[in-house]
ModelCIF file with pLDDT and N, C-alpha, C, O atoms, coordinates in Angstrom:
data_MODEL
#
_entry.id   MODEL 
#
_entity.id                         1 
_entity.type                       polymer 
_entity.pdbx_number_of_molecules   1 
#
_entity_poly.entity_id                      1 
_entity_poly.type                           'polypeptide(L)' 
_entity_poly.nstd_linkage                   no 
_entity_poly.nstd_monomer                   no 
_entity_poly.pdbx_seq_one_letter_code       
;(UNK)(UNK)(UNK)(UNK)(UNK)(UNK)(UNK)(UNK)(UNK)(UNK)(UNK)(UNK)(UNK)(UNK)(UNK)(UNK)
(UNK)(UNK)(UNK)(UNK)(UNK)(UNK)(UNK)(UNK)(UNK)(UNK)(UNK)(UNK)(UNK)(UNK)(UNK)(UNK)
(UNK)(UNK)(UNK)(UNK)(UNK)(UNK)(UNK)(UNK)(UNK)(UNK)(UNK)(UNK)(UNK)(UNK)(UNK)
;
_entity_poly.pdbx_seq_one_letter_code_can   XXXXXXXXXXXXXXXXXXXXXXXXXXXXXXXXXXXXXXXXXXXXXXX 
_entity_poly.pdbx_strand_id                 A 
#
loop_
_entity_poly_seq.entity_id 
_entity_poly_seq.num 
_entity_poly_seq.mon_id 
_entity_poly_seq.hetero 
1 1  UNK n 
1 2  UNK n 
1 3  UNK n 
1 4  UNK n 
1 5  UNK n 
1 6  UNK n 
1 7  UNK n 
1 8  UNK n 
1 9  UNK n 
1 10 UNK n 
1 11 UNK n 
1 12 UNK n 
1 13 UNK n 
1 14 UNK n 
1 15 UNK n 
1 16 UNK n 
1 17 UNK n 
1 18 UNK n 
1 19 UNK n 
1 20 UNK n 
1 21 UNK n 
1 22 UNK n 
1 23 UNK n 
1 24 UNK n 
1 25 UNK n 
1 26 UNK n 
1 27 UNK n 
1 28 UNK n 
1 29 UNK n 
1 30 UNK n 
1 31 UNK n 
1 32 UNK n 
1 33 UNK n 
1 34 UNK n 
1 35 UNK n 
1 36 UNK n 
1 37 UNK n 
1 38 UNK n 
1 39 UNK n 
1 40 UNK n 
1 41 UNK n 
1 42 UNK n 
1 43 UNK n 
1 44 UNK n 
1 45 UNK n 
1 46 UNK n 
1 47 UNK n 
#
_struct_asym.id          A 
_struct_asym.entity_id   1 
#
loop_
_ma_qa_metric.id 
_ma_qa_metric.mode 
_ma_qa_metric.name 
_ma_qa_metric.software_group_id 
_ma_qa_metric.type 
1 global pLDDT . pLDDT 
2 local  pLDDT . pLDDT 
#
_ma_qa_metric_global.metric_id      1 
_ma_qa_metric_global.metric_value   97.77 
_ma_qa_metric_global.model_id       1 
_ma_qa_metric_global.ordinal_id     1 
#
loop_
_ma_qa_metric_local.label_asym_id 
_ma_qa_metric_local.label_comp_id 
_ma_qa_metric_local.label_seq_id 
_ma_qa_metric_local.metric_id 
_ma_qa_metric_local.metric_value 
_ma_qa_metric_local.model_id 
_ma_qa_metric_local.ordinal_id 
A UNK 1  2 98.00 1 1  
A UNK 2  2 98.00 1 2  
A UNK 3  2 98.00 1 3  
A UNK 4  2 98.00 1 4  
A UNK 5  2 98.00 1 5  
A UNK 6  2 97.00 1 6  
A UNK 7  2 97.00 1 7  
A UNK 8  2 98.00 1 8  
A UNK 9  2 98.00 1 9  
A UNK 10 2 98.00 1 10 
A UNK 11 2 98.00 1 11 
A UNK 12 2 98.00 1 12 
A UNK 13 2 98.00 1 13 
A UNK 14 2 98.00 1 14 
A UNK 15 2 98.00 1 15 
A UNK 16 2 98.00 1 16 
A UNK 17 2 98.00 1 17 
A UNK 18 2 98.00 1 18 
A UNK 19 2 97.00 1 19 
A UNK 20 2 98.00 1 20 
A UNK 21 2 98.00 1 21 
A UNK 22 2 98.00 1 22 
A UNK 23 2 98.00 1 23 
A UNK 24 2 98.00 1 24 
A UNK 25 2 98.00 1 25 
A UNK 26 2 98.00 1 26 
A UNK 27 2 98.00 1 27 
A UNK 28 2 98.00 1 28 
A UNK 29 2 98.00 1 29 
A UNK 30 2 98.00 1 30 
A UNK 31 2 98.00 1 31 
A UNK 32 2 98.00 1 32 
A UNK 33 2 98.00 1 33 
A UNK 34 2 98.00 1 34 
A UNK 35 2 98.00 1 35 
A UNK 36 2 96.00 1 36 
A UNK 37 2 93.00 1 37 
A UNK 38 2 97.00 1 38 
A UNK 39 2 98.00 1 39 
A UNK 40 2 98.00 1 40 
A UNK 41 2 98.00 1 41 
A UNK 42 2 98.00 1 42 
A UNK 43 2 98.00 1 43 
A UNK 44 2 98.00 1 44 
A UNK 45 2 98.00 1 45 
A UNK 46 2 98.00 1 46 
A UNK 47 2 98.00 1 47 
#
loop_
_atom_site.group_PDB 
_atom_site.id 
_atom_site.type_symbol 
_atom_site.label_atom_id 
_atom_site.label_alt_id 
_atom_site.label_comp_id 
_atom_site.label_asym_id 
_atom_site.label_entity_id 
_atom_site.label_seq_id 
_atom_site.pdbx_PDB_ins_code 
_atom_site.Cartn_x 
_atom_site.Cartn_y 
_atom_site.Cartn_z 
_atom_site.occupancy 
_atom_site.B_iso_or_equiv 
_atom_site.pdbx_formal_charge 
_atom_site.auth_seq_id 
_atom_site.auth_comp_id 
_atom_site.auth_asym_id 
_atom_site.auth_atom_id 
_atom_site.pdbx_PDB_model_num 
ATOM 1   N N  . UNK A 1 1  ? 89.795  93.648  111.194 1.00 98.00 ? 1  UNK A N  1 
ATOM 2   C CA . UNK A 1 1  ? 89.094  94.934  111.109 1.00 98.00 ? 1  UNK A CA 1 
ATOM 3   C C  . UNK A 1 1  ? 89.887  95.877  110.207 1.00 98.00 ? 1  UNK A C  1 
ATOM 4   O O  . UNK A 1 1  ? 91.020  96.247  110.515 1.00 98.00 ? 1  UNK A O  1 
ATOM 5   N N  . UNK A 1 2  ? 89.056  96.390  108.696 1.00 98.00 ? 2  UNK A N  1 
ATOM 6   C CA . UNK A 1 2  ? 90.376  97.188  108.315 1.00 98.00 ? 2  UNK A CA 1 
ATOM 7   C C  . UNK A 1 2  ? 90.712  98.863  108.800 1.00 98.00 ? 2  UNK A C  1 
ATOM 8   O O  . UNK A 1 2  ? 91.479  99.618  108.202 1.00 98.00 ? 2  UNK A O  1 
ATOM 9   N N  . UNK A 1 3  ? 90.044  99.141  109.842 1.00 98.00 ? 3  UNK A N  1 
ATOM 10  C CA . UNK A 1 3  ? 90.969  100.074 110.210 1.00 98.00 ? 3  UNK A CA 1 
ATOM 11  C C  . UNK A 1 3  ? 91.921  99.919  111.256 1.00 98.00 ? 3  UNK A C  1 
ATOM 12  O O  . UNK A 1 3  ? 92.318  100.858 111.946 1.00 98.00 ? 3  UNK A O  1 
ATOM 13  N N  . UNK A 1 4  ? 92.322  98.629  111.386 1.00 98.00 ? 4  UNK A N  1 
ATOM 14  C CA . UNK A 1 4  ? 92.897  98.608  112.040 1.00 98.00 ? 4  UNK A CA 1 
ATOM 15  C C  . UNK A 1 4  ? 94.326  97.765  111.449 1.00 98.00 ? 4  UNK A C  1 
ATOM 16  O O  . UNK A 1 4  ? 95.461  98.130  111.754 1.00 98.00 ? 4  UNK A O  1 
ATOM 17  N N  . UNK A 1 5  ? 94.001  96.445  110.451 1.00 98.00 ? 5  UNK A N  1 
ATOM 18  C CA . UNK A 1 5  ? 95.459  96.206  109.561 1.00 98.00 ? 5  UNK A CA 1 
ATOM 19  C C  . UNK A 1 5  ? 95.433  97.276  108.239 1.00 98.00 ? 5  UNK A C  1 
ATOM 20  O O  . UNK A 1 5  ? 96.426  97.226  107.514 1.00 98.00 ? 5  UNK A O  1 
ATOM 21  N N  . UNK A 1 6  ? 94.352  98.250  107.876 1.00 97.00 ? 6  UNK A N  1 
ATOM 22  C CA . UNK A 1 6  ? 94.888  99.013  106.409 1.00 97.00 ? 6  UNK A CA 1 
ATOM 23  C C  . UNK A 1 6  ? 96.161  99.889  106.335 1.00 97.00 ? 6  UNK A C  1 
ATOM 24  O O  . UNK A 1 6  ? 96.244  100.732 105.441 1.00 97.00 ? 6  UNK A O  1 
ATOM 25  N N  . UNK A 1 7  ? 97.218  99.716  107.293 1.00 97.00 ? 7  UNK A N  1 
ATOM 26  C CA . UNK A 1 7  ? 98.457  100.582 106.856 1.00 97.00 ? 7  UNK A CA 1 
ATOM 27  C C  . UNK A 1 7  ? 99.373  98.896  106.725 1.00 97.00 ? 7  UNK A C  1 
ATOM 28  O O  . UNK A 1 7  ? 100.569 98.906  107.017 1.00 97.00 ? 7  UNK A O  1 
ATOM 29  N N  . UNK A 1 8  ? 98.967  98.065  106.453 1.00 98.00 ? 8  UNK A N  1 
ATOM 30  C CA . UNK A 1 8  ? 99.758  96.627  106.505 1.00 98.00 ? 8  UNK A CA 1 
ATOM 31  C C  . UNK A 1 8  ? 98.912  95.205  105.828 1.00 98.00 ? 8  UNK A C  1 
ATOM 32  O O  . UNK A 1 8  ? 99.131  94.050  106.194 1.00 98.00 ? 8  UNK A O  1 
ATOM 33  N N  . UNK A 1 9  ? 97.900  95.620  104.755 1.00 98.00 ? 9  UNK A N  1 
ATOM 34  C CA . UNK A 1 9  ? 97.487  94.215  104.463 1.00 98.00 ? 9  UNK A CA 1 
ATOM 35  C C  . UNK A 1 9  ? 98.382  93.259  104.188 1.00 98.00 ? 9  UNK A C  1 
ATOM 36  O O  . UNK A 1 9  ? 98.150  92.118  104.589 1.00 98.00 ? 9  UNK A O  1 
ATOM 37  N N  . UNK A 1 10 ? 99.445  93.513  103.533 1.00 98.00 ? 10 UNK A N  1 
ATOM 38  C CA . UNK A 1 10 ? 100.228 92.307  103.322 1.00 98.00 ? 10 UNK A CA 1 
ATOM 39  C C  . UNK A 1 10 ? 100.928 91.374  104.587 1.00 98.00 ? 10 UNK A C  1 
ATOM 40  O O  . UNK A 1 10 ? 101.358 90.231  104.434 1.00 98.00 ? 10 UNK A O  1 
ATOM 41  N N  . UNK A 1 11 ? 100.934 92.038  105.686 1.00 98.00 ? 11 UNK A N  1 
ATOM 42  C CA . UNK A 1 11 ? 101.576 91.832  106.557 1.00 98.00 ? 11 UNK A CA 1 
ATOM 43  C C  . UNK A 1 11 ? 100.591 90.047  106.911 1.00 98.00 ? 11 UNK A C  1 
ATOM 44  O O  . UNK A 1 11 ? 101.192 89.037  107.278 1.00 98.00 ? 11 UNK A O  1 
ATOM 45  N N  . UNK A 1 12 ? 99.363  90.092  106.721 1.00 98.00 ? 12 UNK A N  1 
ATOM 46  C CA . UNK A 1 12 ? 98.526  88.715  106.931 1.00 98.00 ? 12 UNK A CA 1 
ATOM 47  C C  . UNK A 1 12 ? 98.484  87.535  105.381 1.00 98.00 ? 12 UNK A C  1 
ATOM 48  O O  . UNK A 1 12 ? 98.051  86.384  105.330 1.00 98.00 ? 12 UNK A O  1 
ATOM 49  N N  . UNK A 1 13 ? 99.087  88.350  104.316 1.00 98.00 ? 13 UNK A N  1 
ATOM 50  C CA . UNK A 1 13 ? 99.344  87.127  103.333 1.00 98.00 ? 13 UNK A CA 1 
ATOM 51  C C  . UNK A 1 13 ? 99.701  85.894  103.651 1.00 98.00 ? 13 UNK A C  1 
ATOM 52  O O  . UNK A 1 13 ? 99.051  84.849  103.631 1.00 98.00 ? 13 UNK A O  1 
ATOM 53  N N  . UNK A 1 14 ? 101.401 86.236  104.108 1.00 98.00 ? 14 UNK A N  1 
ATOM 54  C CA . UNK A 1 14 ? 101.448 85.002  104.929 1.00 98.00 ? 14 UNK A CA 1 
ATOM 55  C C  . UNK A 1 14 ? 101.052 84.048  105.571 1.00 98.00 ? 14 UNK A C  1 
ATOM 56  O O  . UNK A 1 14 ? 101.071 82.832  105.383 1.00 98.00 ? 14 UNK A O  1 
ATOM 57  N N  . UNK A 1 15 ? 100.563 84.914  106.621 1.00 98.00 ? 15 UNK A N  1 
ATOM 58  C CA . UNK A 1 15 ? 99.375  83.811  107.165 1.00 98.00 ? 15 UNK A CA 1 
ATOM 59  C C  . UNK A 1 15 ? 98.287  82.791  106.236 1.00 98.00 ? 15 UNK A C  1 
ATOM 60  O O  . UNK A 1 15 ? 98.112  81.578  106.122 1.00 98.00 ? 15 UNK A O  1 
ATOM 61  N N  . UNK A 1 16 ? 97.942  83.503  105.907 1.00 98.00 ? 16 UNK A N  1 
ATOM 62  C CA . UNK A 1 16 ? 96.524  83.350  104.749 1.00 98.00 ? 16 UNK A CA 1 
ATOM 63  C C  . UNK A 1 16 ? 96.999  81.910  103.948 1.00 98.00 ? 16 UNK A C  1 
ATOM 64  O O  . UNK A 1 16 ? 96.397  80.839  103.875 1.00 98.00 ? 16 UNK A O  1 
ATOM 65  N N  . UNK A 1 17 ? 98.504  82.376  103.301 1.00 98.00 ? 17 UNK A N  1 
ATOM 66  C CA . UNK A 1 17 ? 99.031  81.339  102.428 1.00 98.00 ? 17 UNK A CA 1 
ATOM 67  C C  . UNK A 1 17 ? 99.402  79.977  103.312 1.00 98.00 ? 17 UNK A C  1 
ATOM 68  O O  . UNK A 1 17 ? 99.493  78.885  102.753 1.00 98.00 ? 17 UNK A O  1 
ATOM 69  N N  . UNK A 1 18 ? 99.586  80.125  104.598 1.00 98.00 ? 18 UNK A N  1 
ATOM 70  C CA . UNK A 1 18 ? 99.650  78.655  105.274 1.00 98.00 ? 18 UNK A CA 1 
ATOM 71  C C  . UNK A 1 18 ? 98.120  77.954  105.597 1.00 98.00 ? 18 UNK A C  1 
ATOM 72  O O  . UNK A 1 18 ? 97.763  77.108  106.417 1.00 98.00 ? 18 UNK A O  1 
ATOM 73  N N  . UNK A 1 19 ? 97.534  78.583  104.741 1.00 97.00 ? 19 UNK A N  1 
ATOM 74  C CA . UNK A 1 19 ? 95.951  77.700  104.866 1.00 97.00 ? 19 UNK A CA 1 
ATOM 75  C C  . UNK A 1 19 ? 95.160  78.132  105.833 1.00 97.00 ? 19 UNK A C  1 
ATOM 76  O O  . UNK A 1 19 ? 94.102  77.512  105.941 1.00 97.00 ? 19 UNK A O  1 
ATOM 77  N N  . UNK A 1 20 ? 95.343  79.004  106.570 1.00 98.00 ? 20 UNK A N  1 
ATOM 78  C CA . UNK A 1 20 ? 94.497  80.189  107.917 1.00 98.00 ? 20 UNK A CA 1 
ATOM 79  C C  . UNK A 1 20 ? 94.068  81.106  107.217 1.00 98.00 ? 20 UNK A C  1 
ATOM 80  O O  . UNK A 1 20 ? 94.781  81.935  106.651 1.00 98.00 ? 20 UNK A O  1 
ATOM 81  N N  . UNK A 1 21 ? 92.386  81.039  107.164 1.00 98.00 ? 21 UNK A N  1 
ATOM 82  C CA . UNK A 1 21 ? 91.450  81.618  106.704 1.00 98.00 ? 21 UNK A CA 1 
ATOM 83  C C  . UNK A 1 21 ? 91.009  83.122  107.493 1.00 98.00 ? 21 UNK A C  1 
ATOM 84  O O  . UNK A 1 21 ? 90.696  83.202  108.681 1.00 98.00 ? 21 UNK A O  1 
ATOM 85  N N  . UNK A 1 22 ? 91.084  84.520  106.311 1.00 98.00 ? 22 UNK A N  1 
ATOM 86  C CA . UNK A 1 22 ? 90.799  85.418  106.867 1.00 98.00 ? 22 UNK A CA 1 
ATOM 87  C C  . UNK A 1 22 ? 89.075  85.665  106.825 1.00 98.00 ? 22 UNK A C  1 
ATOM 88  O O  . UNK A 1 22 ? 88.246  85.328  105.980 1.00 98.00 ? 22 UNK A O  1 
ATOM 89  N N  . UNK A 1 23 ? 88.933  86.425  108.163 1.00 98.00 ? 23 UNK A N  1 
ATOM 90  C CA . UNK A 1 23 ? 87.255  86.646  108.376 1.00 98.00 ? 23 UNK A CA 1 
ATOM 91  C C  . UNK A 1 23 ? 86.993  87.808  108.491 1.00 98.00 ? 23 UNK A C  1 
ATOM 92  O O  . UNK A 1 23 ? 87.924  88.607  108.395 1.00 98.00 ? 23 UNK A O  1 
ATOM 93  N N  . UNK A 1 24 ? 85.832  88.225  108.700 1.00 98.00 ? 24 UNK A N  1 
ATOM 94  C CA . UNK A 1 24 ? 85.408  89.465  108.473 1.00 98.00 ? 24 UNK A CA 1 
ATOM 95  C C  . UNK A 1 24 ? 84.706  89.795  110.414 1.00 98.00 ? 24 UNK A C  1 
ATOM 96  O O  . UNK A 1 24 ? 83.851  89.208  111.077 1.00 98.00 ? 24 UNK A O  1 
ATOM 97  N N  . UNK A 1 25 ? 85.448  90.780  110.658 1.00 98.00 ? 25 UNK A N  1 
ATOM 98  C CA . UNK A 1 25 ? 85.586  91.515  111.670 1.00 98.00 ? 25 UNK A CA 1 
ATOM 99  C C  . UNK A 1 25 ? 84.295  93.392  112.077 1.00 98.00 ? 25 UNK A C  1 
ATOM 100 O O  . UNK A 1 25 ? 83.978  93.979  113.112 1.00 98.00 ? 25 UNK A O  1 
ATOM 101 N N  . UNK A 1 26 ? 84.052  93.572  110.856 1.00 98.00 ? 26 UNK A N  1 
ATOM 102 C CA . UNK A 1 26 ? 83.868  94.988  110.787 1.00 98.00 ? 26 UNK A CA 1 
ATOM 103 C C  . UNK A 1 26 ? 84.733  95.602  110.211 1.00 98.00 ? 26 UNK A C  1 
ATOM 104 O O  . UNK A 1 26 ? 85.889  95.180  110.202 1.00 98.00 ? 26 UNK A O  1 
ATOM 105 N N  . UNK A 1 27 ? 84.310  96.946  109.486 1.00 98.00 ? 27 UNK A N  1 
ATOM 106 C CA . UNK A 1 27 ? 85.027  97.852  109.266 1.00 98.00 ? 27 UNK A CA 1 
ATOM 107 C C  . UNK A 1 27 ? 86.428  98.482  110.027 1.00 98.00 ? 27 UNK A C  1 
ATOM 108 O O  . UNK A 1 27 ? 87.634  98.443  109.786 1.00 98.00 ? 27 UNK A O  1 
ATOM 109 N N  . UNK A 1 28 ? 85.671  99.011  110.954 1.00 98.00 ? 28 UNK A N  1 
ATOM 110 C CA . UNK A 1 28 ? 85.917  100.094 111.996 1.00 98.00 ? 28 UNK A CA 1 
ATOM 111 C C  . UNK A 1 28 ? 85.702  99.494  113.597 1.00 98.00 ? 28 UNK A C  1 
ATOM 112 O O  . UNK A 1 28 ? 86.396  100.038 114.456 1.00 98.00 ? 28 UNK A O  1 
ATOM 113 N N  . UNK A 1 29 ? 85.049  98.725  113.902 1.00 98.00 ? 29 UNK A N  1 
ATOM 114 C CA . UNK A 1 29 ? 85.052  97.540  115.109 1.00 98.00 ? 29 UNK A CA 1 
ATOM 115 C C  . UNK A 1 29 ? 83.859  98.456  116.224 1.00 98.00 ? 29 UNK A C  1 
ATOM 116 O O  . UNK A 1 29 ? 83.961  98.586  117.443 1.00 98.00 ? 29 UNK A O  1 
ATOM 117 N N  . UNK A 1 30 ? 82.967  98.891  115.481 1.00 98.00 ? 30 UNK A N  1 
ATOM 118 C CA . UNK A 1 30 ? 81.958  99.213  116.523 1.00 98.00 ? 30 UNK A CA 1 
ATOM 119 C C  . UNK A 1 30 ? 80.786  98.640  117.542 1.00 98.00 ? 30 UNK A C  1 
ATOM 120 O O  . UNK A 1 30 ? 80.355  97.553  117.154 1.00 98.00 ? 30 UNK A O  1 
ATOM 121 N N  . UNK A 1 31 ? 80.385  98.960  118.340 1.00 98.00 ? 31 UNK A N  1 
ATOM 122 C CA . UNK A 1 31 ? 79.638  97.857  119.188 1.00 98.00 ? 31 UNK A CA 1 
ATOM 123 C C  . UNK A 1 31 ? 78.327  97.808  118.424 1.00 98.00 ? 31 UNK A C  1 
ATOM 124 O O  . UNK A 1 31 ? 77.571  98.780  118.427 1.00 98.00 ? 31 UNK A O  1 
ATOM 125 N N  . UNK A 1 32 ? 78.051  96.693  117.774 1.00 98.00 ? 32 UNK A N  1 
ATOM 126 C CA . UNK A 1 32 ? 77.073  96.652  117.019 1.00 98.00 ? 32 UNK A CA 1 
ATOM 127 C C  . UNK A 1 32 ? 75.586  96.882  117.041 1.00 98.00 ? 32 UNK A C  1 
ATOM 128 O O  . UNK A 1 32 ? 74.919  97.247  116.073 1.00 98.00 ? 32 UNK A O  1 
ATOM 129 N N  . UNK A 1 33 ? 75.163  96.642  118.193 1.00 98.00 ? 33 UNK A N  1 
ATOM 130 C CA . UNK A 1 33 ? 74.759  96.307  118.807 1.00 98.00 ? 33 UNK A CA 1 
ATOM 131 C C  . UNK A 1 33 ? 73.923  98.267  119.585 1.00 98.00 ? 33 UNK A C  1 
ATOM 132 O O  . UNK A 1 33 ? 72.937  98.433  120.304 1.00 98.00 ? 33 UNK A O  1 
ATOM 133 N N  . UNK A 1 34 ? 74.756  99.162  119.072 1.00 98.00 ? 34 UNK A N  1 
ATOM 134 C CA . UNK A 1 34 ? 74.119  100.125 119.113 1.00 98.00 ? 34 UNK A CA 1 
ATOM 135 C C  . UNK A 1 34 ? 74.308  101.189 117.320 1.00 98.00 ? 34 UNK A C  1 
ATOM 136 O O  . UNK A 1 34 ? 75.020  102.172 117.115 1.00 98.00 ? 34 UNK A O  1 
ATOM 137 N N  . UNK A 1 35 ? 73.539  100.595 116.527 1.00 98.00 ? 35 UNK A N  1 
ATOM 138 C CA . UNK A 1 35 ? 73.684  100.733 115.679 1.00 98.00 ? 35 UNK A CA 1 
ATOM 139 C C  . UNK A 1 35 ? 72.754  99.801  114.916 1.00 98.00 ? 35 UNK A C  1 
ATOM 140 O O  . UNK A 1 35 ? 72.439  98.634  115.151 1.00 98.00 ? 35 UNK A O  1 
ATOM 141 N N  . UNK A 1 36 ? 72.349  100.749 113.800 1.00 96.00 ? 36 UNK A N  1 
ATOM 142 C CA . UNK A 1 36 ? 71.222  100.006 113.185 1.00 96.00 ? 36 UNK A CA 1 
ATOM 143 C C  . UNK A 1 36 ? 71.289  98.956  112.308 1.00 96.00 ? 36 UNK A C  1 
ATOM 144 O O  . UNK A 1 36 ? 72.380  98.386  112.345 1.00 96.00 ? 36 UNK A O  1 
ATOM 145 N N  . UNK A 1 37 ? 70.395  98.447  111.432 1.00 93.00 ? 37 UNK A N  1 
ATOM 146 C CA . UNK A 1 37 ? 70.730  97.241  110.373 1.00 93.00 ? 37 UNK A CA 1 
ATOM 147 C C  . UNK A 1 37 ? 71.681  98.072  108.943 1.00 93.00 ? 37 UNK A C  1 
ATOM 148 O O  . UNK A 1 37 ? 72.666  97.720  108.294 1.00 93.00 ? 37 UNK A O  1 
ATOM 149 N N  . UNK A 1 38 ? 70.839  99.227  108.908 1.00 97.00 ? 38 UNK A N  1 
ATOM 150 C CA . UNK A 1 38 ? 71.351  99.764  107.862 1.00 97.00 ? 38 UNK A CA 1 
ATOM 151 C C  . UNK A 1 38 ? 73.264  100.226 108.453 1.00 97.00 ? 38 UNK A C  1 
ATOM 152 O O  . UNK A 1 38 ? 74.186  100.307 107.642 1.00 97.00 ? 38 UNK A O  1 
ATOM 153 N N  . UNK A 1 39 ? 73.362  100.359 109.328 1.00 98.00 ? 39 UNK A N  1 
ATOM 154 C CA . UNK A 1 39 ? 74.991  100.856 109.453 1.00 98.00 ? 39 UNK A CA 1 
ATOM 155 C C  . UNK A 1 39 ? 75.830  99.683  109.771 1.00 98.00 ? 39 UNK A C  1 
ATOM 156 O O  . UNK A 1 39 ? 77.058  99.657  109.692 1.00 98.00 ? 39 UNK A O  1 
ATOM 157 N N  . UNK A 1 40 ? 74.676  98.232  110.323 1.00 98.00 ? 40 UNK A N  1 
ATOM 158 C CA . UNK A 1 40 ? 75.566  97.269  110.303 1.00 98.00 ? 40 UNK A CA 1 
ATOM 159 C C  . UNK A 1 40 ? 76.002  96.706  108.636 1.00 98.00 ? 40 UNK A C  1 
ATOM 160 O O  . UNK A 1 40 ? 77.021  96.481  107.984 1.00 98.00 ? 40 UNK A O  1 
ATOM 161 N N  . UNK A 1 41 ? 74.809  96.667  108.504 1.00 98.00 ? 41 UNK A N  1 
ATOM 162 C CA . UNK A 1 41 ? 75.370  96.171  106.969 1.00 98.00 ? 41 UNK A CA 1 
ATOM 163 C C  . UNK A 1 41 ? 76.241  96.893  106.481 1.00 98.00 ? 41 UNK A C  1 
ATOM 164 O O  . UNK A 1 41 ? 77.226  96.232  106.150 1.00 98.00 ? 41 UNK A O  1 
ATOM 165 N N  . UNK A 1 42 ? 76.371  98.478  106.188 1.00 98.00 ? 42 UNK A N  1 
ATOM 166 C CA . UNK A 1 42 ? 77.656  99.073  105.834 1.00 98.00 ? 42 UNK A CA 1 
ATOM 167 C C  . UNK A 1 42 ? 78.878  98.405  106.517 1.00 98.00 ? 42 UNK A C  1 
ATOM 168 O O  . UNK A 1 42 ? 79.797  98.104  105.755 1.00 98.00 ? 42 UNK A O  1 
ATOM 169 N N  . UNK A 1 43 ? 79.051  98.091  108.012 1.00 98.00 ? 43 UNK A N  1 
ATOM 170 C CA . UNK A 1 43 ? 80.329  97.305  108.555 1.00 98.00 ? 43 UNK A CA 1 
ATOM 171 C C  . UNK A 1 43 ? 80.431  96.097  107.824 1.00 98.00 ? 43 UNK A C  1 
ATOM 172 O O  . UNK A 1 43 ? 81.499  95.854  107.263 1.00 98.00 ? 43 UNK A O  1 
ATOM 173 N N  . UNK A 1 44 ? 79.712  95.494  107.762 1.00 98.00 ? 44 UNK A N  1 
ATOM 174 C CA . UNK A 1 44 ? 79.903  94.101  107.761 1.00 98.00 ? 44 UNK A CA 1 
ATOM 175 C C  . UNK A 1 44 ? 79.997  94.086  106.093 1.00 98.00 ? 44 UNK A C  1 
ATOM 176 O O  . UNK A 1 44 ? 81.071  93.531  105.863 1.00 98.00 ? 44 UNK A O  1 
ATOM 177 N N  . UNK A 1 45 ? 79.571  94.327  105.233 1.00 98.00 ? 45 UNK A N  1 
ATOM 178 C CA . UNK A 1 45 ? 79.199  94.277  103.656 1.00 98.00 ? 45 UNK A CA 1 
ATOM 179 C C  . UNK A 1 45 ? 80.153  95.165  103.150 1.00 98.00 ? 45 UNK A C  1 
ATOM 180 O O  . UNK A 1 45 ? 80.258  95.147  101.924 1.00 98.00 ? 45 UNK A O  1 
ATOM 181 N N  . UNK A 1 46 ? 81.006  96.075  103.873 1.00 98.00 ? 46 UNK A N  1 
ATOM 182 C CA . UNK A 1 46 ? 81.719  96.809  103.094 1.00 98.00 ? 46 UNK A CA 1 
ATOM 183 C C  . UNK A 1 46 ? 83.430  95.890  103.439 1.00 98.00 ? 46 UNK A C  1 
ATOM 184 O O  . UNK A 1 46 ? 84.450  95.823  102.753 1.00 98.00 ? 46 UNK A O  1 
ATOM 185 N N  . UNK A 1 47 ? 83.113  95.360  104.669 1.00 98.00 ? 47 UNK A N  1 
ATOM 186 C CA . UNK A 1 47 ? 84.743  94.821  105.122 1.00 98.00 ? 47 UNK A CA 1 
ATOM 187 C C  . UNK A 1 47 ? 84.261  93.722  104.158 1.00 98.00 ? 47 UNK A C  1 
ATOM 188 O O  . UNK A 1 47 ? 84.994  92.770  103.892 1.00 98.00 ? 47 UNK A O  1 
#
């Protein structure tokens, strides 16, 4: 979620470089689920 690693992206390179694939979480990590298509897609399409 990047508000939650953006003061540390590098901190998951590492990881990444041992072949552990990063995924997409949300933006901001809201319950989706109350929220429309249009604000999911901003989460999901902008992370």
């Amino acid at each position: 979620t990047d508000d939650i690693i953006r003061n540390d992206y590098g901190y998951f390179k590492p990881l990444q470089e041992l072949g552990n694939s990063i995924e997409n979480h949300t933006l901001s990590h809201p319950n989706m689920r109350t929220l429309g298509e249009a604000a999911q897609k901003n989460e999901i399409c902008t992370q």
